[in-house]
N, C-alpha and C. Protein backbone atom coordinates (compact mmCIF):
# COMPACT_ATOMS: atom_id res chain seq x y z
N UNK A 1 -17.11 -10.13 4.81
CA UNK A 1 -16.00 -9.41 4.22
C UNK A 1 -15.98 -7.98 4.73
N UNK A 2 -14.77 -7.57 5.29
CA UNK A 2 -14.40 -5.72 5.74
C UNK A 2 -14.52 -4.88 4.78
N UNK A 3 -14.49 -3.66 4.43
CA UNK A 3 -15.09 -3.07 3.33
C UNK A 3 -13.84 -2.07 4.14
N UNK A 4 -12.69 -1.14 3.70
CA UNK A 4 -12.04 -0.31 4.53
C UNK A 4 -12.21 0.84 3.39
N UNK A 5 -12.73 2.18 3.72
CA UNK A 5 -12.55 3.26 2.70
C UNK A 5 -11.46 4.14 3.21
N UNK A 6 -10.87 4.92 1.79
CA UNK A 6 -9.02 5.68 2.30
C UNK A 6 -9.99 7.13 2.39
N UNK A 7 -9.55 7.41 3.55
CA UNK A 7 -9.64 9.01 4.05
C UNK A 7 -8.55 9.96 3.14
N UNK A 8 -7.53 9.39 3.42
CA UNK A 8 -6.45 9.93 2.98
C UNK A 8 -5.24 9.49 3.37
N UNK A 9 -4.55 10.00 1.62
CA UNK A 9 -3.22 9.22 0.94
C UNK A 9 -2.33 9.84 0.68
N UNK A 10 -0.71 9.76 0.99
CA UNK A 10 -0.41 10.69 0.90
C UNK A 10 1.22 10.06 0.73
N UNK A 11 2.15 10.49 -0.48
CA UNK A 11 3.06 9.26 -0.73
C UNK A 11 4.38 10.04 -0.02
N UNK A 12 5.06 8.70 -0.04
CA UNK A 12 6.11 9.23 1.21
C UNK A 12 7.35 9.38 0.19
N UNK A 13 7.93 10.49 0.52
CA UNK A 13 9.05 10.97 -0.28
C UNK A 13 10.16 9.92 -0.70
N UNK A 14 10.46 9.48 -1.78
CA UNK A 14 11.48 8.98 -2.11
C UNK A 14 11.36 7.69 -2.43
N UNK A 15 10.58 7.11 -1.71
CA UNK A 15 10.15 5.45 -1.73
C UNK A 15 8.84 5.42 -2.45
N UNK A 16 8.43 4.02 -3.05
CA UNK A 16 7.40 3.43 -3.03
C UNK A 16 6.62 3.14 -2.13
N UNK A 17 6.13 3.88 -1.34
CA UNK A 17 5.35 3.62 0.06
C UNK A 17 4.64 4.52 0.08
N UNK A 18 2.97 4.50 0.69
CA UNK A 18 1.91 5.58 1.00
C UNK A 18 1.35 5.63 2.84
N UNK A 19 1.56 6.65 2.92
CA UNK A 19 0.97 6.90 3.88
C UNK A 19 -0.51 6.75 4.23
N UNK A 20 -1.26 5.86 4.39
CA UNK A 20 -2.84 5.96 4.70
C UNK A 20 -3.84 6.06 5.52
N UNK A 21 -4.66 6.47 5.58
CA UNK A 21 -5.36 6.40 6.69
C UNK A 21 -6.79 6.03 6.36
N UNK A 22 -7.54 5.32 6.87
CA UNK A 22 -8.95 4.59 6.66
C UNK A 22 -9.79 5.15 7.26
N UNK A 23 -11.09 4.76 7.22
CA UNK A 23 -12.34 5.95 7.41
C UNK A 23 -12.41 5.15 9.03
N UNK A 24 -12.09 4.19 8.98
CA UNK A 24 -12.43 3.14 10.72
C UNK A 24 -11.01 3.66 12.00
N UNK A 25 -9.86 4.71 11.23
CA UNK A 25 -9.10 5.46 12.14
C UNK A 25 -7.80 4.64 11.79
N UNK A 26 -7.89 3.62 11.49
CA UNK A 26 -6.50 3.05 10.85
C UNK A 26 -5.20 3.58 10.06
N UNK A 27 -4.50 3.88 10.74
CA UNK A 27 -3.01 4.20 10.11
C UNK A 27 -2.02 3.39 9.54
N UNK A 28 -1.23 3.36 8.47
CA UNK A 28 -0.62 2.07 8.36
C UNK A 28 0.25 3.14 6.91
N UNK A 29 1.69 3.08 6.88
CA UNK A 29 2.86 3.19 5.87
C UNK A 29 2.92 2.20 4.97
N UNK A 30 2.30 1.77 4.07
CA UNK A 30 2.44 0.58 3.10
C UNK A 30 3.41 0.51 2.23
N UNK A 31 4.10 -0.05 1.87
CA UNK A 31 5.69 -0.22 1.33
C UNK A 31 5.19 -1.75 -0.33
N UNK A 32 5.34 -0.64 -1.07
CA UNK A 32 4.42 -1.12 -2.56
C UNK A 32 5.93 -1.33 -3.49
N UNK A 33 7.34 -1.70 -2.81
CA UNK A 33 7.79 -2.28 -3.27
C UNK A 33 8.19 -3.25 -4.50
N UNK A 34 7.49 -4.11 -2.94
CA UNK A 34 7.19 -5.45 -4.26
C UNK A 34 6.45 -5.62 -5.62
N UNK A 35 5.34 -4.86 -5.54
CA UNK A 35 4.42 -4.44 -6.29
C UNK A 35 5.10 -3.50 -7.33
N UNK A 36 6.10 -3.09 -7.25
CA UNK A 36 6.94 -2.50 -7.96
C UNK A 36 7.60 -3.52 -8.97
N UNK A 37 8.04 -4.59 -8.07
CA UNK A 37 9.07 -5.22 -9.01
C UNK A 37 7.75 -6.52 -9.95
N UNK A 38 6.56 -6.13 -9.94
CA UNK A 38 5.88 -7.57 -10.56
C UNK A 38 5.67 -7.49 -11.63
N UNK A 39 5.90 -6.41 -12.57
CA UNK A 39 5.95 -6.06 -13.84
C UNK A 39 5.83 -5.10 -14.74
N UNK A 40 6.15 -4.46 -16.21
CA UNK A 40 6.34 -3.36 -16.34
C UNK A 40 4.96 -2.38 -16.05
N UNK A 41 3.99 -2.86 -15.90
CA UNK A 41 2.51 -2.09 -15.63
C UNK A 41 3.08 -1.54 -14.26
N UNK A 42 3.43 -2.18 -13.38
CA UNK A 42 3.15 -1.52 -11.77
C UNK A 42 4.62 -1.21 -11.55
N UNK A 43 5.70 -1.31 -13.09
CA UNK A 43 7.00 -0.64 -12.48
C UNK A 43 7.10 0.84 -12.26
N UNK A 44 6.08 1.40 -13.33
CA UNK A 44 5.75 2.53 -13.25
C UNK A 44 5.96 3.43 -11.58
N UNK A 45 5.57 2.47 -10.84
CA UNK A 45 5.23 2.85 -9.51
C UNK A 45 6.70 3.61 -8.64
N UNK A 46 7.59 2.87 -9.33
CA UNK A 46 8.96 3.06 -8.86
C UNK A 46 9.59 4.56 -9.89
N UNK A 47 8.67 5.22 -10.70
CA UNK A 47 9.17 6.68 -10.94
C UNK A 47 8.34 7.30 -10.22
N UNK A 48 9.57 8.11 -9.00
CA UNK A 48 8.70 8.79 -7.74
C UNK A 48 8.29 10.07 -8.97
N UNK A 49 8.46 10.61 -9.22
CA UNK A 49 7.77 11.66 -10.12
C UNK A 49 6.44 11.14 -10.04
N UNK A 50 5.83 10.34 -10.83
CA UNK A 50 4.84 9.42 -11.36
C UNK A 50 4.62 9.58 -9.97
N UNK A 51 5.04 8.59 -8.68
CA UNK A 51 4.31 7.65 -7.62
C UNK A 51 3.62 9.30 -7.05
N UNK A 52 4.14 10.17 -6.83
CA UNK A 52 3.88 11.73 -6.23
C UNK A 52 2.07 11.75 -6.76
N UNK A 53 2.15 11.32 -7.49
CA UNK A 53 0.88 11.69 -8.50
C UNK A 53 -0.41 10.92 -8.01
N UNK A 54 -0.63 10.01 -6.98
CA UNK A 54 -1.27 8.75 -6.49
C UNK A 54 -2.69 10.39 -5.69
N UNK A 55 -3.97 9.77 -5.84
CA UNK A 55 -5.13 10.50 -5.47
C UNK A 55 -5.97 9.28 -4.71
N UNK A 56 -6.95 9.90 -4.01
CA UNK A 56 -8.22 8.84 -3.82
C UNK A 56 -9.13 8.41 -5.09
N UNK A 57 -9.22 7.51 -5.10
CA UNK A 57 -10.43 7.62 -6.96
C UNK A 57 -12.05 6.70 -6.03
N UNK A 58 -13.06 6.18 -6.84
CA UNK A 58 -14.17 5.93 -6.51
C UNK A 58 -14.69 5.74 -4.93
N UNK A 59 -14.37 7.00 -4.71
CA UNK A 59 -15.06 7.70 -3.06
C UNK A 59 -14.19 6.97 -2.18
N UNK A 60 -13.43 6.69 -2.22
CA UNK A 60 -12.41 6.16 -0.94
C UNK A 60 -12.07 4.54 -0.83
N UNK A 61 -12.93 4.04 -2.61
CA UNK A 61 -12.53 2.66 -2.18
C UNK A 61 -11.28 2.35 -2.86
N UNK A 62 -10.06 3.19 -3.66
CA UNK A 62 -9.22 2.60 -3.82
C UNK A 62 -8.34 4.38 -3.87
N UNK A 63 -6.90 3.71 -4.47
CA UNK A 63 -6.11 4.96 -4.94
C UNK A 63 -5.48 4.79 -6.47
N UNK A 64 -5.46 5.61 -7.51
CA UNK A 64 -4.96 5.63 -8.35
C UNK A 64 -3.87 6.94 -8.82
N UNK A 65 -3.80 6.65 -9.86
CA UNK A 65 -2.82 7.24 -11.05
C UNK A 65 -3.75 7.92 -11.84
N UNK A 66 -2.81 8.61 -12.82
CA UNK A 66 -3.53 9.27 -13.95
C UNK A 66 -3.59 8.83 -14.63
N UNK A 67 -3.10 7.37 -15.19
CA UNK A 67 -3.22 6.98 -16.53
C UNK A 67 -4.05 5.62 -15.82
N UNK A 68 -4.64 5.32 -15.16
CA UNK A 68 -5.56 4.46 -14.75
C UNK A 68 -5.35 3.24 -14.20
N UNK A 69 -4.01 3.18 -13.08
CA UNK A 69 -3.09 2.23 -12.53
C UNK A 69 -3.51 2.23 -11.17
N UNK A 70 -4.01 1.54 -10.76
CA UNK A 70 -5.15 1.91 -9.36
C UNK A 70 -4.86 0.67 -8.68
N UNK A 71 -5.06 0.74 -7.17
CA UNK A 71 -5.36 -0.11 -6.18
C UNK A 71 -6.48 -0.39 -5.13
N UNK A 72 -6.84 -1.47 -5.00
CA UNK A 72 -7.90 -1.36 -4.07
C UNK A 72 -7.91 -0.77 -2.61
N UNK A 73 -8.64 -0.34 -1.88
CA UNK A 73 -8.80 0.15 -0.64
C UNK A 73 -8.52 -1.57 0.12
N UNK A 74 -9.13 -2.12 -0.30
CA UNK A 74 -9.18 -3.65 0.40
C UNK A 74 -7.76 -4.20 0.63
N UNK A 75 -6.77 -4.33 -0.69
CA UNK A 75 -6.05 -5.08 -0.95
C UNK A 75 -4.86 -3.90 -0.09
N UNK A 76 -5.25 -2.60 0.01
CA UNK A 76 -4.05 -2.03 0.64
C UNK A 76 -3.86 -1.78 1.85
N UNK A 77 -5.35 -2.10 2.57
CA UNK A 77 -5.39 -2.45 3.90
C UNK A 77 -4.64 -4.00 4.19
N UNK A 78 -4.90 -4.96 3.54
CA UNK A 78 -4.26 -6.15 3.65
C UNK A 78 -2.83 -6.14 3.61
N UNK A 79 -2.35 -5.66 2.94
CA UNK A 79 -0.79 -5.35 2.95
C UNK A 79 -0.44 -4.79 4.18
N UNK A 80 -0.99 -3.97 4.24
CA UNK A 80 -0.32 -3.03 5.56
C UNK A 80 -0.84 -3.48 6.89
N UNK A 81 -1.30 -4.37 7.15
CA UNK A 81 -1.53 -5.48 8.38
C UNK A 81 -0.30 -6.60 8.14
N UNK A 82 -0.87 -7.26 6.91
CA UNK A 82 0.64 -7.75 6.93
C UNK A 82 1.61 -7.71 7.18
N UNK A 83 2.04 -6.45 6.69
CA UNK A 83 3.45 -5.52 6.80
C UNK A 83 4.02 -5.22 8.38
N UNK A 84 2.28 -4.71 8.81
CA UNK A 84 2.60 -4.49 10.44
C UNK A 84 2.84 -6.07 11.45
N UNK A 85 2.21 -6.87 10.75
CA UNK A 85 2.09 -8.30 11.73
C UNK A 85 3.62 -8.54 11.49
N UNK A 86 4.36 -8.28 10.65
CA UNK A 86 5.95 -8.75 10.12
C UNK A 86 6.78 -8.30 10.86
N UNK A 87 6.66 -6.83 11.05
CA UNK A 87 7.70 -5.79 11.82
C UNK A 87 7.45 -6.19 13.25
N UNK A 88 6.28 -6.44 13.70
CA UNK A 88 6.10 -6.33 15.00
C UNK A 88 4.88 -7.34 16.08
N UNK A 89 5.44 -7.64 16.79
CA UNK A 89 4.14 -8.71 17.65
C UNK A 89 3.56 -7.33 18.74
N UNK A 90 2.40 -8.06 19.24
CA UNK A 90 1.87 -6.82 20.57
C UNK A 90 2.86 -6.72 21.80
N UNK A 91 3.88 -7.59 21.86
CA UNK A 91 4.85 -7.10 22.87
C UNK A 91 6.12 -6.28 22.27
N UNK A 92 6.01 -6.11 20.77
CA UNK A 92 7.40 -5.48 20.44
C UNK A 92 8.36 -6.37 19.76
N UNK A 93 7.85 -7.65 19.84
CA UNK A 93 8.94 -8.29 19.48
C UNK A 93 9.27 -8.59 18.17
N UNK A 94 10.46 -8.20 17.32
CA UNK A 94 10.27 -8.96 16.37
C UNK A 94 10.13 -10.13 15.96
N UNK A 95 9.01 -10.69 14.80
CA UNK A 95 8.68 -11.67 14.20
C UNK A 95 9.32 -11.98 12.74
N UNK A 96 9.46 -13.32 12.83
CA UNK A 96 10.06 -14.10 11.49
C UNK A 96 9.13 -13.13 10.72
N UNK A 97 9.96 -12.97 9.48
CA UNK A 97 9.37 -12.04 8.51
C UNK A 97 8.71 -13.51 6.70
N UNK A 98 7.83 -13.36 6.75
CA UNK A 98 7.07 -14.11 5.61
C UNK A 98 7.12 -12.83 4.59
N UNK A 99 7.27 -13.49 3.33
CA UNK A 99 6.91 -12.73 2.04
C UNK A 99 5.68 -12.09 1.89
N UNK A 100 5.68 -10.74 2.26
CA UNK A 100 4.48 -9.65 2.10
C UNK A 100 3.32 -10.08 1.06
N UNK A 101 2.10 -10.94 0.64
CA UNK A 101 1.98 -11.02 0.09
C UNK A 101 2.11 -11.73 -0.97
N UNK A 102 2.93 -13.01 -0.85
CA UNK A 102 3.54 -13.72 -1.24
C UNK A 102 3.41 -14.02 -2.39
N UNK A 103 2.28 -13.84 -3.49
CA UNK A 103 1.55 -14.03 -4.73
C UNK A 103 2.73 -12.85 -5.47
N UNK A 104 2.90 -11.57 -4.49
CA UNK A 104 3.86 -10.59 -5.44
C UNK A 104 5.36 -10.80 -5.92
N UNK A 105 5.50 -12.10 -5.82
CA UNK A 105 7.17 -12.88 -5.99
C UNK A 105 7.29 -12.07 -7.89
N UNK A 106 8.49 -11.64 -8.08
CA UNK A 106 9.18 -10.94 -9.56
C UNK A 106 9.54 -12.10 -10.72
């Protein structure tokens, strides 16, 4: 199993999406959307006021909130491979797009 720790997080204006970067040099825009729409706990996510508020919490292995609404370092690297394998193949091309995650269906 990969173990990925967040260097740094940093939320992107307007959207549900974080900017991240991993301790192994990995960059990746994660789009927490869906994760938005899975219920009123993680709708929270969708008041950018609130989402602005996202920190590193237990040394880089995840990111949270202030009221204790957190994500794993693991699970947000997985998304954002996903996300990238969706948008794009190694020649550029776009690829059939699969449900991000597919477990996050509303």
């Amino acid at each position: 199993m990969n173990s990925w720790k967040i260097t740094k997080v940093t939320p992107v204006t307007g959207v549900p999406q974080l900017d991240i970067l991993w301790e192994d040099g990995y960059f990746a825009r994660v789009d927490l959307s869906r994760i938005v729409a899975l219920n009123a706990e993680t709708a929270r996510l969708g008041d950018m006021d609130y989402f602005q508020g996202v920190t590193i919490i237990d040394w880089g292995w995840g990111v949270g909130w202030s009221d204790d609404l957190d994500l794993g370092a693991d699970n947000l690297r997985t998304w954002a491979e996903e996300q990238n394998r969706a948008r794009t193949d190694r020649a550029g091309k776009n690829l059939p797009t699969a449900p991000v995650s597919s477990w996050a269906q509303p």
